[in-house]
Every structure is written in C-alpha cells, then in structure tokens.
Protein backbone atom coordinates (compact mmCIF):
# COMPACT_ATOMS: atom_id res chain seq x y z
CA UNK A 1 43.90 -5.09 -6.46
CA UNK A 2 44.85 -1.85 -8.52
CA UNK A 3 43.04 1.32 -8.65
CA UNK A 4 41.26 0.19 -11.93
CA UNK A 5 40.23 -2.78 -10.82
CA UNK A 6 39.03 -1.11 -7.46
CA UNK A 7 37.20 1.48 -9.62
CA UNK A 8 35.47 -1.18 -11.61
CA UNK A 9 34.68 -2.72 -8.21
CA UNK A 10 32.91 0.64 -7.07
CA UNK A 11 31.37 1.04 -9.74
CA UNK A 12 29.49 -2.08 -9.76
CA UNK A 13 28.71 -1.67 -5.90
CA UNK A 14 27.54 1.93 -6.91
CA UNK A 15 25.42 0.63 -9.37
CA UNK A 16 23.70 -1.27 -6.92
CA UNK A 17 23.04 1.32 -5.04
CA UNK A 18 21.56 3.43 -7.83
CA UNK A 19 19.06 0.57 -8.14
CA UNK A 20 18.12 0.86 -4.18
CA UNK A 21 17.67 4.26 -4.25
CA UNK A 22 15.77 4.36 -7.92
CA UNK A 23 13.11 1.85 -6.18
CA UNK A 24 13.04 3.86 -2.96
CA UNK A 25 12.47 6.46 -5.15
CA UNK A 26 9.52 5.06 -7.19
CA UNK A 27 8.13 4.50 -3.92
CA UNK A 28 7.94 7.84 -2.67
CA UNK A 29 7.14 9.42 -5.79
CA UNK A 30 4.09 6.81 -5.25
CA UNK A 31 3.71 7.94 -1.77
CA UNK A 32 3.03 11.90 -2.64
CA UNK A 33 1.16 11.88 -5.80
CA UNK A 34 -2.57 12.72 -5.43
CA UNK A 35 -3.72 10.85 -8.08
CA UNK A 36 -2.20 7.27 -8.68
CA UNK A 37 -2.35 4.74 -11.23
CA UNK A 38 -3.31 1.16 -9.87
CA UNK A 39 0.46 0.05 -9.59
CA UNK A 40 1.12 3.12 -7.66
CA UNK A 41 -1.98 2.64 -5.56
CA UNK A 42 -1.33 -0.79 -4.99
CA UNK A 43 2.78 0.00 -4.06
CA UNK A 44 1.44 3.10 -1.66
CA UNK A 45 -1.57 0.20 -0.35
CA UNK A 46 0.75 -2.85 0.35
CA UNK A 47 -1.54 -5.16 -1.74
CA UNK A 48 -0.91 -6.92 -5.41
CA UNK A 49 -2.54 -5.02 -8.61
CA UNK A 50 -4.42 -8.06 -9.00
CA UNK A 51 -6.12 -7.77 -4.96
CA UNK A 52 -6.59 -3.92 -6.09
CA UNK A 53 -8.82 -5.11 -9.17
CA UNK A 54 -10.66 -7.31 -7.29
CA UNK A 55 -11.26 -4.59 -4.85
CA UNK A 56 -12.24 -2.05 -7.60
CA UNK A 57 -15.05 -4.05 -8.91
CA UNK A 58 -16.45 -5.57 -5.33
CA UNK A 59 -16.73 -1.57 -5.13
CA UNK A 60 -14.96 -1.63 -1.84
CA UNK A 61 -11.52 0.68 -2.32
CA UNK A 62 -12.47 4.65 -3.69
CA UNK A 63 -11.72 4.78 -7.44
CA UNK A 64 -12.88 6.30 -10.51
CA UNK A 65 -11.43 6.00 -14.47
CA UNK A 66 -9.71 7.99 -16.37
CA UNK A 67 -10.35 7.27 -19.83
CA UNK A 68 -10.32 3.15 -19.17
CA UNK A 69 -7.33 3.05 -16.44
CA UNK A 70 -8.57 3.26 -12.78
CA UNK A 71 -7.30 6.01 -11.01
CA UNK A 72 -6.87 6.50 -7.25
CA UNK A 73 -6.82 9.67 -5.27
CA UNK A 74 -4.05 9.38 -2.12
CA UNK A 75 -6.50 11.84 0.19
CA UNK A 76 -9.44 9.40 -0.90
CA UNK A 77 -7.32 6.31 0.24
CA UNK A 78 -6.30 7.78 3.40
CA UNK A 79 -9.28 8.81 4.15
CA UNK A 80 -10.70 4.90 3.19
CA UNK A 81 -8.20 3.38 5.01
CA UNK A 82 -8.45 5.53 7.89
CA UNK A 83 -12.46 4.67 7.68
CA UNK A 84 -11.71 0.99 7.97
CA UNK A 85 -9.25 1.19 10.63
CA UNK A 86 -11.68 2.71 13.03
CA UNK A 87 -14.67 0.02 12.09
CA UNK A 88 -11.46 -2.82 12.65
CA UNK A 89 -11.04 -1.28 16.13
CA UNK A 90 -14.77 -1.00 17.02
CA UNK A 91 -15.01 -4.34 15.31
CA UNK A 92 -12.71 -5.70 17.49
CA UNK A 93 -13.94 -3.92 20.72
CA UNK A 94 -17.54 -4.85 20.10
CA UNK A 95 -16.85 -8.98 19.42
CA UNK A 96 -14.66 -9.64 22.84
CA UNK A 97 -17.85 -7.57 24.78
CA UNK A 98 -20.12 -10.11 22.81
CA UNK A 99 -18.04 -12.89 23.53
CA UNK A 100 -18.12 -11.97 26.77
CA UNK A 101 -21.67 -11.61 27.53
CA UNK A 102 -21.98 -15.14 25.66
CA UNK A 103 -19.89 -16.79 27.87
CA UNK A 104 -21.86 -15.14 31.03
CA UNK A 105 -24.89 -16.00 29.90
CA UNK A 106 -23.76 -19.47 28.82
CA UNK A 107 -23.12 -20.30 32.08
C-alpha cells in the first residue's frame, strides 16, 4: 500500500472516529444542560421520545412547555429519579416482609 493510499485509509478510519466522538459528544452536551428538549431528556433518561410522551401526559416525569415543546429541567429529573429510586427500594423491602408474613400466617 503507498502513503496515499494509506492516507486515504486513515482518513476514512478517522472519519469514523469523528462520528464516535460527535455522538459521545451529543451525549454529554445532553448530560450537562439544565434545561433539555425531549430528545435530550429522553438520551440523558435511557427511554424512547415516544415512552417520554407518554410519560408527560400520564403526568408522571417533571416537565413544563416552552412555547408548545416540553421542556425538562436535569436538577428536576434527578431529583424525580432519585424520588423513585428510593420508593423502588422501600417498594421492594416492604413486599418480601409482606410476603413473608403471608407465608407465616398461611401456614
């Protein structure tokens, strides 16, 4: 291979690259914004736009509009999903005692 062709070759693989980091980007430019748009929010959340929208008018996920585009505050969401990780946990923690007195009493 010559040095032009091995250039050309670099080039493309750098390309790549510039892709990789451009998304990786994106993401982290989602990750410290305050205020997010619903792609951003739903990037930074793990979940589809569409599961966000659905969320947005059950009322469960902190949101408000901007004009008519939902907006999401990051602080808000980490505070929300910070909220629901500690009722998951007590949740969890309250239904094996249950099931456990169930079963003793069941007996």
């Amino acid at each position: 291979m010559g040095k032009r062709e091995a250039a050309e070759t670099a080039g493309r693989n750098n390309g790549a690259a510039n892709v990789v980091e451009s998304k990786e980007s994106l993401r982290n430019m989602a990750d410290s914004r305050e205020v997010m748009n619903i792609r951003q929010a739903s990037q930074y959340l793990g979940v589809s736009p569409d599961t966000l929208y659905k969320y947005v008018g059950e009322q469960r996920i902190p949101a408000f509009k901007l004009g008519n585009r939902w907006r999401f505050k990051k602080s808000r969401l980490d505070q929300w999903m910070e909220e629901k990780s500690s009722q998951m946990e007590l949740g969890t923690k309250g239904k094996s005692k249950t099931a456990t007195k169930a079963a003793a009493g069941s007996q």
